[in-house]
PDB file of N, CA and C in Angstrom:
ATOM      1  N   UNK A   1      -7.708   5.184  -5.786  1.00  0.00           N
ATOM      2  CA  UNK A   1      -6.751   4.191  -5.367  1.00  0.00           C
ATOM      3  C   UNK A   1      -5.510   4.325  -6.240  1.00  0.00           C
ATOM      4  N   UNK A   2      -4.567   4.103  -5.254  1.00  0.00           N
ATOM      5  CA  UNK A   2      -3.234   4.230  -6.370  1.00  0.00           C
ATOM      6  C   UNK A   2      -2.431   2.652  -6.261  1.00  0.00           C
ATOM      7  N   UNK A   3      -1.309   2.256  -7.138  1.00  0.00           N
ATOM      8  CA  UNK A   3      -0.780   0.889  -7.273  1.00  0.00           C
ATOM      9  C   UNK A   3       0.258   1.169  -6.782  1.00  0.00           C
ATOM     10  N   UNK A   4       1.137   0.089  -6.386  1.00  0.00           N
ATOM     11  CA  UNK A   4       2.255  -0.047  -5.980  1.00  0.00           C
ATOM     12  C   UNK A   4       2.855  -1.413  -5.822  1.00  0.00           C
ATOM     13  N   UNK A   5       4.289  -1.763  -5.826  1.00  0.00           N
ATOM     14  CA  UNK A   5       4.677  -2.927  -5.413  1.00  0.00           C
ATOM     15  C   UNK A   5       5.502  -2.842  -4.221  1.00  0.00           C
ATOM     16  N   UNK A   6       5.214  -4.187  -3.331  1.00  0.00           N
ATOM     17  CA  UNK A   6       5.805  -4.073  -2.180  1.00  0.00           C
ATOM     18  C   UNK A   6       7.239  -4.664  -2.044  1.00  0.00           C
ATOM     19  N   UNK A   7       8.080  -3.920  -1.936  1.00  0.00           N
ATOM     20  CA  UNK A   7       9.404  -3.879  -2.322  1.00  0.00           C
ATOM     21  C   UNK A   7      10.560  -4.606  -0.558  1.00  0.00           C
ATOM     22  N   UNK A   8       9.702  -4.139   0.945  1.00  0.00           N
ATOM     23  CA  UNK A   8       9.968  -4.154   1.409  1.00  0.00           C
ATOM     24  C   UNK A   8       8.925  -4.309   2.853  1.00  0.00           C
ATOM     25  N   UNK A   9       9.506  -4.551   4.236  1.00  0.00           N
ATOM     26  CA  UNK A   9       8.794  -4.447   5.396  1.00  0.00           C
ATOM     27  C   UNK A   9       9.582  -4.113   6.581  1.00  0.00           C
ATOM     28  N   UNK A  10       8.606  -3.406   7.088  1.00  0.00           N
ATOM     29  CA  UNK A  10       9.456  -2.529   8.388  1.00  0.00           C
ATOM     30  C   UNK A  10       9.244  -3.362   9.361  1.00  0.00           C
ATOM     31  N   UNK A  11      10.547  -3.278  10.332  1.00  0.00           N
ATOM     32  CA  UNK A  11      10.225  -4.253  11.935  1.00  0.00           C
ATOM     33  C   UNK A  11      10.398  -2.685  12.986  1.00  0.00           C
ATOM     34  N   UNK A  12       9.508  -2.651  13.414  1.00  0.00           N
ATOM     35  CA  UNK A  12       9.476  -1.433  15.043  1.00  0.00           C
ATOM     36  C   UNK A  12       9.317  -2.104  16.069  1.00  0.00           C
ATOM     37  N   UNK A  13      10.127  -2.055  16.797  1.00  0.00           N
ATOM     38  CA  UNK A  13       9.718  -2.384  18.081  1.00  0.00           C
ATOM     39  C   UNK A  13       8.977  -1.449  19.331  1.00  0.00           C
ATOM     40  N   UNK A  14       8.761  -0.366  18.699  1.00  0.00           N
ATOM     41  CA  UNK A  14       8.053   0.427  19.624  1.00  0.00           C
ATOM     42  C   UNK A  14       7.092   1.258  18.341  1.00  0.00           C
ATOM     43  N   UNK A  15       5.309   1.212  18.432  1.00  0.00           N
ATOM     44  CA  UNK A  15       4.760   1.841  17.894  1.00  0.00           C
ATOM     45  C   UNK A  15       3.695   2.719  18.613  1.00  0.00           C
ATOM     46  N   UNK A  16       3.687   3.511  17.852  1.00  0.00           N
ATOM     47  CA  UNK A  16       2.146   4.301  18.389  1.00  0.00           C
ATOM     48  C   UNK A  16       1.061   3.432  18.953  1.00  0.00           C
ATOM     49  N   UNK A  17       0.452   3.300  19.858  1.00  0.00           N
ATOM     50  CA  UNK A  17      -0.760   2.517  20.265  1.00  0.00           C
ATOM     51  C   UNK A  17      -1.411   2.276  19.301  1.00  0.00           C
ATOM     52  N   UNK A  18      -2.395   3.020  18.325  1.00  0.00           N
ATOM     53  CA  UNK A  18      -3.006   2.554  17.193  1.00  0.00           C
ATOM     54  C   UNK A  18      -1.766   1.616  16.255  1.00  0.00           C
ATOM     55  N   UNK A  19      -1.129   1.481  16.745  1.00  0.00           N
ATOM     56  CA  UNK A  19      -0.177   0.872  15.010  1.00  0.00           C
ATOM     57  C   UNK A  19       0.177  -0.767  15.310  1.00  0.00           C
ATOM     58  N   UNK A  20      -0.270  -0.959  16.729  1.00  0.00           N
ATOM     59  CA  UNK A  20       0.851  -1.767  17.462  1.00  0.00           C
ATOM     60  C   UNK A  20      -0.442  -3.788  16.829  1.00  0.00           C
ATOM     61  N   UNK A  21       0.493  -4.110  16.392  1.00  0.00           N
ATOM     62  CA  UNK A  21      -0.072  -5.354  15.574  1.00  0.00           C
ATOM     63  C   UNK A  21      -0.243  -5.346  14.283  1.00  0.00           C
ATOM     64  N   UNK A  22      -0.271  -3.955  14.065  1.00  0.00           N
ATOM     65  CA  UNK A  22      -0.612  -3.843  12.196  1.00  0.00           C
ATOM     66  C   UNK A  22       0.982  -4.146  11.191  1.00  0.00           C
ATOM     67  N   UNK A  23       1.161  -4.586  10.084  1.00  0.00           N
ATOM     68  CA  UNK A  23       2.312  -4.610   9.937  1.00  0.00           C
ATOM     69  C   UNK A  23       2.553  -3.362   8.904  1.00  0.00           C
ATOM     70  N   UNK A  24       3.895  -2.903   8.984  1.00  0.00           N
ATOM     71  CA  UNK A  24       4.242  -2.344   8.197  1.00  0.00           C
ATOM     72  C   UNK A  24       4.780  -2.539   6.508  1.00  0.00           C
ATOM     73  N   UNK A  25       4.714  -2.091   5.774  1.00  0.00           N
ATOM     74  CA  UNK A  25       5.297  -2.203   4.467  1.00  0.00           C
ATOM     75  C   UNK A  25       5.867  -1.272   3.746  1.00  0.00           C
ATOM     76  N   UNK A  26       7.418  -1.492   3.112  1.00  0.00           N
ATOM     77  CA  UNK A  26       7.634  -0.920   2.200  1.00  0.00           C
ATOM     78  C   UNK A  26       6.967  -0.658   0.544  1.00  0.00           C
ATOM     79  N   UNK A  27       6.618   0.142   0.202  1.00  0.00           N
ATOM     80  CA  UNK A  27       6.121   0.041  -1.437  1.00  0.00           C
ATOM     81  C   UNK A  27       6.600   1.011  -2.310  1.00  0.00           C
ATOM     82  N   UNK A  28       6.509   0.610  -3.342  1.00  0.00           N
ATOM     83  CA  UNK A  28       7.177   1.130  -4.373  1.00  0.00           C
ATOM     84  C   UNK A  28       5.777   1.646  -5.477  1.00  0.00           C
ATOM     85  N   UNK A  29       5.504   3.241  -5.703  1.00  0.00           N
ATOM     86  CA  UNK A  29       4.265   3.376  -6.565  1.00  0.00           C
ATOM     87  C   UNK A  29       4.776   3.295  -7.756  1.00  0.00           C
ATOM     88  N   UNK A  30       3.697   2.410  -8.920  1.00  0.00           N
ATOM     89  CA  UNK A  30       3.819   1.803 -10.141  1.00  0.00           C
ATOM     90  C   UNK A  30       2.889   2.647 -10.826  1.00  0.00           C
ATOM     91  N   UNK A  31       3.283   2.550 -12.340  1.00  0.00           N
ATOM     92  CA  UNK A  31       2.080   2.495 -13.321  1.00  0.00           C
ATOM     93  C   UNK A  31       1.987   1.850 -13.953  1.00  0.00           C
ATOM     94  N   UNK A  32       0.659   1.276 -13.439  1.00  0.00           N
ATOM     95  CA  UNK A  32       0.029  -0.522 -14.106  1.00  0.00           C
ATOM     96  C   UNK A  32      -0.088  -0.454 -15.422  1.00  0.00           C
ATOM     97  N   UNK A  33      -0.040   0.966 -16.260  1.00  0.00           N
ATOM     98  CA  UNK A  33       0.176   0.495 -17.519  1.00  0.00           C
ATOM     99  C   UNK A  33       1.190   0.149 -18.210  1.00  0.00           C
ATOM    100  N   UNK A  34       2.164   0.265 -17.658  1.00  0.00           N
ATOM    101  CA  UNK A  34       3.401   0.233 -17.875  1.00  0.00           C
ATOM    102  C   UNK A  34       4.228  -0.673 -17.219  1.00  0.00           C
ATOM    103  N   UNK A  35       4.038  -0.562 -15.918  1.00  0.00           N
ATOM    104  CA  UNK A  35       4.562  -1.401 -15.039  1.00  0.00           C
ATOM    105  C   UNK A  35       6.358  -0.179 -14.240  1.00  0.00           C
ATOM    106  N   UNK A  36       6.539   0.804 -14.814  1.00  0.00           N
ATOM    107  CA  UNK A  36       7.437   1.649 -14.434  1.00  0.00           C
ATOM    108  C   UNK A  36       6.868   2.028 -13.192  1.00  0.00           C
ATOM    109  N   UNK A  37       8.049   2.498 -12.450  1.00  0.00           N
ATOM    110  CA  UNK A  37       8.253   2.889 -11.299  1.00  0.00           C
ATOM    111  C   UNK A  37       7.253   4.663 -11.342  1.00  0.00           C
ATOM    112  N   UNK A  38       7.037   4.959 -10.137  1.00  0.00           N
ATOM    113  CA  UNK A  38       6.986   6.583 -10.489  1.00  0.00           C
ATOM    114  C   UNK A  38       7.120   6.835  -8.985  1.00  0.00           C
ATOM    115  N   UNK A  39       8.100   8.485  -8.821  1.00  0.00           N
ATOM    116  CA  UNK A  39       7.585   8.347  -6.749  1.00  0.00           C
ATOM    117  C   UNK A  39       8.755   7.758  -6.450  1.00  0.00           C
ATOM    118  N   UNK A  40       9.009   8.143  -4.919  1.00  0.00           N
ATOM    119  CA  UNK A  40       9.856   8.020  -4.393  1.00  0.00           C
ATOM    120  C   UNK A  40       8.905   6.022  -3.606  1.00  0.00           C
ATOM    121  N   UNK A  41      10.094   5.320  -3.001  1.00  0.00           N
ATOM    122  CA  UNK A  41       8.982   4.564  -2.138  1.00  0.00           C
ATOM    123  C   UNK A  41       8.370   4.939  -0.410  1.00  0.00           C
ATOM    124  N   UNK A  42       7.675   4.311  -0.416  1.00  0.00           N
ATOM    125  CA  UNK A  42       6.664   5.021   0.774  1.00  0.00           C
ATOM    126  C   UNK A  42       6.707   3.894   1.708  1.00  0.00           C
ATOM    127  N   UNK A  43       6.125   4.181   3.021  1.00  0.00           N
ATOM    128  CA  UNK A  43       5.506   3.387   3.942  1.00  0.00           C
ATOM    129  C   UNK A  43       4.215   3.111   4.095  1.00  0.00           C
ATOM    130  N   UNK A  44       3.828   2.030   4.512  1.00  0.00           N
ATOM    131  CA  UNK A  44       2.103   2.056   4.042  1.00  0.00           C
ATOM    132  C   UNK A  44       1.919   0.566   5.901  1.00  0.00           C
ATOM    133  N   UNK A  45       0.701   1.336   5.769  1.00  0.00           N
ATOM    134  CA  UNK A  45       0.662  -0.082   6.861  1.00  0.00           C
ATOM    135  C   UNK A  45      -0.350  -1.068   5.950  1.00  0.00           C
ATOM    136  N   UNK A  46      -0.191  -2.088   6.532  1.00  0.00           N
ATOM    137  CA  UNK A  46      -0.829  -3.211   5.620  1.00  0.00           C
ATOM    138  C   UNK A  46      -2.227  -3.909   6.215  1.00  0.00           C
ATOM    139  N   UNK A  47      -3.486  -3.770   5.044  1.00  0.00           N
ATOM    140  CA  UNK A  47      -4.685  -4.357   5.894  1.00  0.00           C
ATOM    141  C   UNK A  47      -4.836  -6.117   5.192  1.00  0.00           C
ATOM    142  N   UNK A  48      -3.750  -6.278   4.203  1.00  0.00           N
ATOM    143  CA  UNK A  48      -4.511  -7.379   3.650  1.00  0.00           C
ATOM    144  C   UNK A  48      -3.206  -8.728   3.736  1.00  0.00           C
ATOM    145  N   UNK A  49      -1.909  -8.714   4.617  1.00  0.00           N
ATOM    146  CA  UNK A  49      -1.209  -9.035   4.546  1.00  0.00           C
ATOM    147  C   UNK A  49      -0.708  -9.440   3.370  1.00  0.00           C
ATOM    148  N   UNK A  50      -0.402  -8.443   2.504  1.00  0.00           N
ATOM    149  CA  UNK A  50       0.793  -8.670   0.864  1.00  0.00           C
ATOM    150  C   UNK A  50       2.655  -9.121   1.654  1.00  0.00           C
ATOM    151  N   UNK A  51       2.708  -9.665   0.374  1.00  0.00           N
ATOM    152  CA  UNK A  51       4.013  -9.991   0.857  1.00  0.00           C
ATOM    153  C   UNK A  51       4.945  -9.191  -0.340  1.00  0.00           C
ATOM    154  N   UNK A  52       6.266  -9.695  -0.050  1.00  0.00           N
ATOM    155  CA  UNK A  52       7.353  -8.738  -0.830  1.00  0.00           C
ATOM    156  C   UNK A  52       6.724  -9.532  -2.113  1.00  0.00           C
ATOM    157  N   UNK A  53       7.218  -8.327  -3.641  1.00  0.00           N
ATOM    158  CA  UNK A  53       6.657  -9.097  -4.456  1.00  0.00           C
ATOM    159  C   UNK A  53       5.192  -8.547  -5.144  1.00  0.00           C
ATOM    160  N   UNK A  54       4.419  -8.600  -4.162  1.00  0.00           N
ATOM    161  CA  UNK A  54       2.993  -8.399  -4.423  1.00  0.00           C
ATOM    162  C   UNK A  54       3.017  -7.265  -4.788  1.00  0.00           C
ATOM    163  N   UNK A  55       1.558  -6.826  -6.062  1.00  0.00           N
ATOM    164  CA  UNK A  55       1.260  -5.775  -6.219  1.00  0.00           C
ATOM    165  C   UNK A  55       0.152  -5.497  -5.320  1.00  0.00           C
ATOM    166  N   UNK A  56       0.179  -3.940  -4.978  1.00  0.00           N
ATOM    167  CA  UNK A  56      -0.881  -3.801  -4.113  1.00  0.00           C
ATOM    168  C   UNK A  56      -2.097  -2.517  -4.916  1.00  0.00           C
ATOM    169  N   UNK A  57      -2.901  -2.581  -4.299  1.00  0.00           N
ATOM    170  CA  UNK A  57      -3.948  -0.961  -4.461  1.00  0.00           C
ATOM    171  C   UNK A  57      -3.503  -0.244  -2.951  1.00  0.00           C
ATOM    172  N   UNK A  58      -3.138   0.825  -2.592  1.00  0.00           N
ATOM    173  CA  UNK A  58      -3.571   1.677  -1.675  1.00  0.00           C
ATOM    174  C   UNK A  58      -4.229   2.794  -1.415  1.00  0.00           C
ATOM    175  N   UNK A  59      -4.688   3.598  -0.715  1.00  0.00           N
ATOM    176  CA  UNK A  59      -4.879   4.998  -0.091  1.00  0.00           C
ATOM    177  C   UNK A  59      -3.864   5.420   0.928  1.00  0.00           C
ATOM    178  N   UNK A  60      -3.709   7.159   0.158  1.00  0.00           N
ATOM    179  CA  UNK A  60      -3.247   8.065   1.082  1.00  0.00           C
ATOM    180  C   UNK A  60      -3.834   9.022   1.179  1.00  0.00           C
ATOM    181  N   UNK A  61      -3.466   9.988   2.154  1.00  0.00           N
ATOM    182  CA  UNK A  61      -4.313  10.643   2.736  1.00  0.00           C
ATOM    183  C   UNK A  61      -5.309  10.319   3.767  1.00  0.00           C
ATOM    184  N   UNK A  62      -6.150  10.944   3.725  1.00  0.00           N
ATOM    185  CA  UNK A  62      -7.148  11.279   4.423  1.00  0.00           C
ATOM    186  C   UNK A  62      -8.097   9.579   4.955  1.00  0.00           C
ATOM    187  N   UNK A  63      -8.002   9.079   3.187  1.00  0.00           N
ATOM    188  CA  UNK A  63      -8.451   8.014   2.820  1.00  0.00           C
ATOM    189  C   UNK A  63      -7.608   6.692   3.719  1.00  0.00           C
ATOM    190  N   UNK A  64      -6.683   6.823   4.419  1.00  0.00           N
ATOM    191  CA  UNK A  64      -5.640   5.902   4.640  1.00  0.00           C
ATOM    192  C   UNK A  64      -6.398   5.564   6.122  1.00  0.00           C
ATOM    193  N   UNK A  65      -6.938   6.328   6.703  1.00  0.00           N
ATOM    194  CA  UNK A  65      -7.170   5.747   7.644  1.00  0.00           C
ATOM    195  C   UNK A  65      -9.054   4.934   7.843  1.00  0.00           C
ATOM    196  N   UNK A  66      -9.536   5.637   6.905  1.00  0.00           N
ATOM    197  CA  UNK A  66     -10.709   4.462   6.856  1.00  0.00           C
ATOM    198  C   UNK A  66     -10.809   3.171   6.842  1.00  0.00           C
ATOM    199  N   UNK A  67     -10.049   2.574   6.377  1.00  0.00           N
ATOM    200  CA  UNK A  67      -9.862   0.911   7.079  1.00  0.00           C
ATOM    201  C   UNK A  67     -10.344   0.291   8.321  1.00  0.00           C
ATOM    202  N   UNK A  68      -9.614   1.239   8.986  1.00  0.00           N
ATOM    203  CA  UNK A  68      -9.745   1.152  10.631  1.00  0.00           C
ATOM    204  C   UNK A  68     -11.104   1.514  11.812  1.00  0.00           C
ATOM    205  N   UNK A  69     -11.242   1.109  12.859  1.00  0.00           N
ATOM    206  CA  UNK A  69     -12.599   1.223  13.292  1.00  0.00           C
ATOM    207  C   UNK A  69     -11.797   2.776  14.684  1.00  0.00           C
ATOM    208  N   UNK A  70     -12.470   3.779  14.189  1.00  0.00           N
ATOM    209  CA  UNK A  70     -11.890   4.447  15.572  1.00  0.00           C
ATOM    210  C   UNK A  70     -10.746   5.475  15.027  1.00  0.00           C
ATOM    211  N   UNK A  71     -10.480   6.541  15.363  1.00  0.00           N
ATOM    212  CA  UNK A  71      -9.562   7.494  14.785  1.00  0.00           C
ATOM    213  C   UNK A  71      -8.187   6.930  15.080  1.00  0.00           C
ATOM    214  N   UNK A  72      -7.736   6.135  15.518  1.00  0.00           N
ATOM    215  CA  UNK A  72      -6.488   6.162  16.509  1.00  0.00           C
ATOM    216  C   UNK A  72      -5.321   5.385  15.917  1.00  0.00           C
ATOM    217  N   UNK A  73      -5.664   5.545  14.512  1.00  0.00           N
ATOM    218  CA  UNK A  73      -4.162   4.977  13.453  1.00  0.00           C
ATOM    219  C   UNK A  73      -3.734   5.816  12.705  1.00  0.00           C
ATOM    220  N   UNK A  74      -2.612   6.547  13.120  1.00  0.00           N
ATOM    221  CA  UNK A  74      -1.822   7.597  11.995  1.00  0.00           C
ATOM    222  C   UNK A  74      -1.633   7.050  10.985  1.00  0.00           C
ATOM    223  N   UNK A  75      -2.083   7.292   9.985  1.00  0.00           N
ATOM    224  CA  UNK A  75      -1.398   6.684   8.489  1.00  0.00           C
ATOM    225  C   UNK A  75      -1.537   7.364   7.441  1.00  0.00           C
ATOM    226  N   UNK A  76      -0.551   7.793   6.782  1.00  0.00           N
ATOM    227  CA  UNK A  76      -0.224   8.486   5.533  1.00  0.00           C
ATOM    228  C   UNK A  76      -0.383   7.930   4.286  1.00  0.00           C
ATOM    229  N   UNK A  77      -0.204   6.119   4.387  1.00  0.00           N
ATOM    230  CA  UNK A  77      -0.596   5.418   3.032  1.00  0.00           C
ATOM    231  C   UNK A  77      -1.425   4.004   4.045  1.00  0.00           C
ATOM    232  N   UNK A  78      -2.352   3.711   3.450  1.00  0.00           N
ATOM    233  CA  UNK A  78      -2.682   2.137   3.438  1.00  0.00           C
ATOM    234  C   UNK A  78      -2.979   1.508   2.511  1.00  0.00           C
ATOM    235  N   UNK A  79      -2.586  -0.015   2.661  1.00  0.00           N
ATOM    236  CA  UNK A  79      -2.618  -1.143   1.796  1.00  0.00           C
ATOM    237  C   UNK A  79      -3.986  -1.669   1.637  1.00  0.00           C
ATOM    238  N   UNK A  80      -4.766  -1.648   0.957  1.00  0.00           N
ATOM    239  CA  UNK A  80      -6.487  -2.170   0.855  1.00  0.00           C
ATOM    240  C   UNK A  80      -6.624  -2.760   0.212  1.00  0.00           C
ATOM    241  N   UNK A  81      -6.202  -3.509  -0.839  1.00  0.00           N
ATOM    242  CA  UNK A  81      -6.004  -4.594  -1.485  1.00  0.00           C
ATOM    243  C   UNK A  81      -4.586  -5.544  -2.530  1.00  0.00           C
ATOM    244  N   UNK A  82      -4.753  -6.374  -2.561  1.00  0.00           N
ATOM    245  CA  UNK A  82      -3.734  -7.232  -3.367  1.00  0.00           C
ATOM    246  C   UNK A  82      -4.321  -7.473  -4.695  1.00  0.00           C
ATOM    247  N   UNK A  83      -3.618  -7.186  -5.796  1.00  0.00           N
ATOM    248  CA  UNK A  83      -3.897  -7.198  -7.275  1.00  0.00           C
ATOM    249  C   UNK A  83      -3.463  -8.588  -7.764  1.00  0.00           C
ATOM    250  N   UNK A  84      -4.458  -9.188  -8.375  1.00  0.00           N
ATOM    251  CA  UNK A  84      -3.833 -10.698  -8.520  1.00  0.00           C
ATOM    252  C   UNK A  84      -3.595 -10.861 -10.019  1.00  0.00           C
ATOM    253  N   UNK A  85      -4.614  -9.520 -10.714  1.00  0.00           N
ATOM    254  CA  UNK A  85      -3.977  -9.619 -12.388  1.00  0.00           C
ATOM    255  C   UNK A  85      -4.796  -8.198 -12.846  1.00  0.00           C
ATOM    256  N   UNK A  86      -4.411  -7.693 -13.983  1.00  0.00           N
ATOM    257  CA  UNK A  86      -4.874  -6.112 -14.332  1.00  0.00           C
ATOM    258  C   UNK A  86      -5.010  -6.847 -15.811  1.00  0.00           C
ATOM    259  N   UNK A  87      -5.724  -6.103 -15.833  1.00  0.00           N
ATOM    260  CA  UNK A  87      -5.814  -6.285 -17.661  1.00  0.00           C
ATOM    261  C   UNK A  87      -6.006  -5.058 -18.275  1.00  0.00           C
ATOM    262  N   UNK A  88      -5.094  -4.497 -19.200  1.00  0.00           N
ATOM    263  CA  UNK A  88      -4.671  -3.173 -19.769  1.00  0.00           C
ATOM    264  C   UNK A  88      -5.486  -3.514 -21.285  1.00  0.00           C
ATOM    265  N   UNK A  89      -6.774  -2.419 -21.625  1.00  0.00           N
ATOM    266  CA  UNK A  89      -6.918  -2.363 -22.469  1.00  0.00           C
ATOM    267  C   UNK A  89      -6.366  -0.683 -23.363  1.00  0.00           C
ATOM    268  N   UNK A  90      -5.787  -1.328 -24.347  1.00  0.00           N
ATOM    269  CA  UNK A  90      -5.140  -0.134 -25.486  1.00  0.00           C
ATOM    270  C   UNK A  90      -6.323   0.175 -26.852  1.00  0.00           C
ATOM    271  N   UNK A  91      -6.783   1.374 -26.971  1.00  0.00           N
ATOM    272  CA  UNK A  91      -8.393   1.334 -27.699  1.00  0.00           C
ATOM    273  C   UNK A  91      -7.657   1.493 -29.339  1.00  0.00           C
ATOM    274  N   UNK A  92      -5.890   1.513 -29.106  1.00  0.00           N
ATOM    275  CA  UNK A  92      -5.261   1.959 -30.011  1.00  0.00           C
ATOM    276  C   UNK A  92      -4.931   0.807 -31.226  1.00  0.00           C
ATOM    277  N   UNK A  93      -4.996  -0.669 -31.000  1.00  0.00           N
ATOM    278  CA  UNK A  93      -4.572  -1.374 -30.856  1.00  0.00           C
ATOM    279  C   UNK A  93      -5.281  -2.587 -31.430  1.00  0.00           C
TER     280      UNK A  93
END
């Protein structure tokens, strides 16, 4: 799973049959240890309705479309959960 924050959301008015009700999202990939940016931002469709703001967990790849029941959702990133707090342990520290 990788992190990200959702920075943004797409409106289509015309989608692929598999896509059509799911919402879209802009995200931005993070590193939760840090909280810095890394990565360009991506599109992700959304299974857990996050809003702008929210940190998320996703899958890409291959992994992006297991969510779904049935082959018939193109997706390159999905949203699979909302992060409500991380706790960073430093062993340095």
């Amino acid at each position: 799973m990788f992190y990200a924050k959702v920075i943004g959301s797409v409106v289509a008015t015309i989608k692929y049959k598999g896509l059509v009700g799911k919402k879209l999202q802009i995200i931005q990939p993070v590193n939760l240890s840090n909280g810095k940016n890394w990565g360009r931002p991506i599109i992700a469709v959304d299974t857990t309705d996050a809003g702008v703001g929210d940190y998320v967990g996703y899958e890409d790849g291959m992994e992006a479309t297991w969510p779904f029941e049935g082959n018939d959702v193109p997706s390159d990133a999905t949203i699979v959960s909302i992060i409500e707090t991380a706790d960073i342990y430093n062993k340095d520290q």
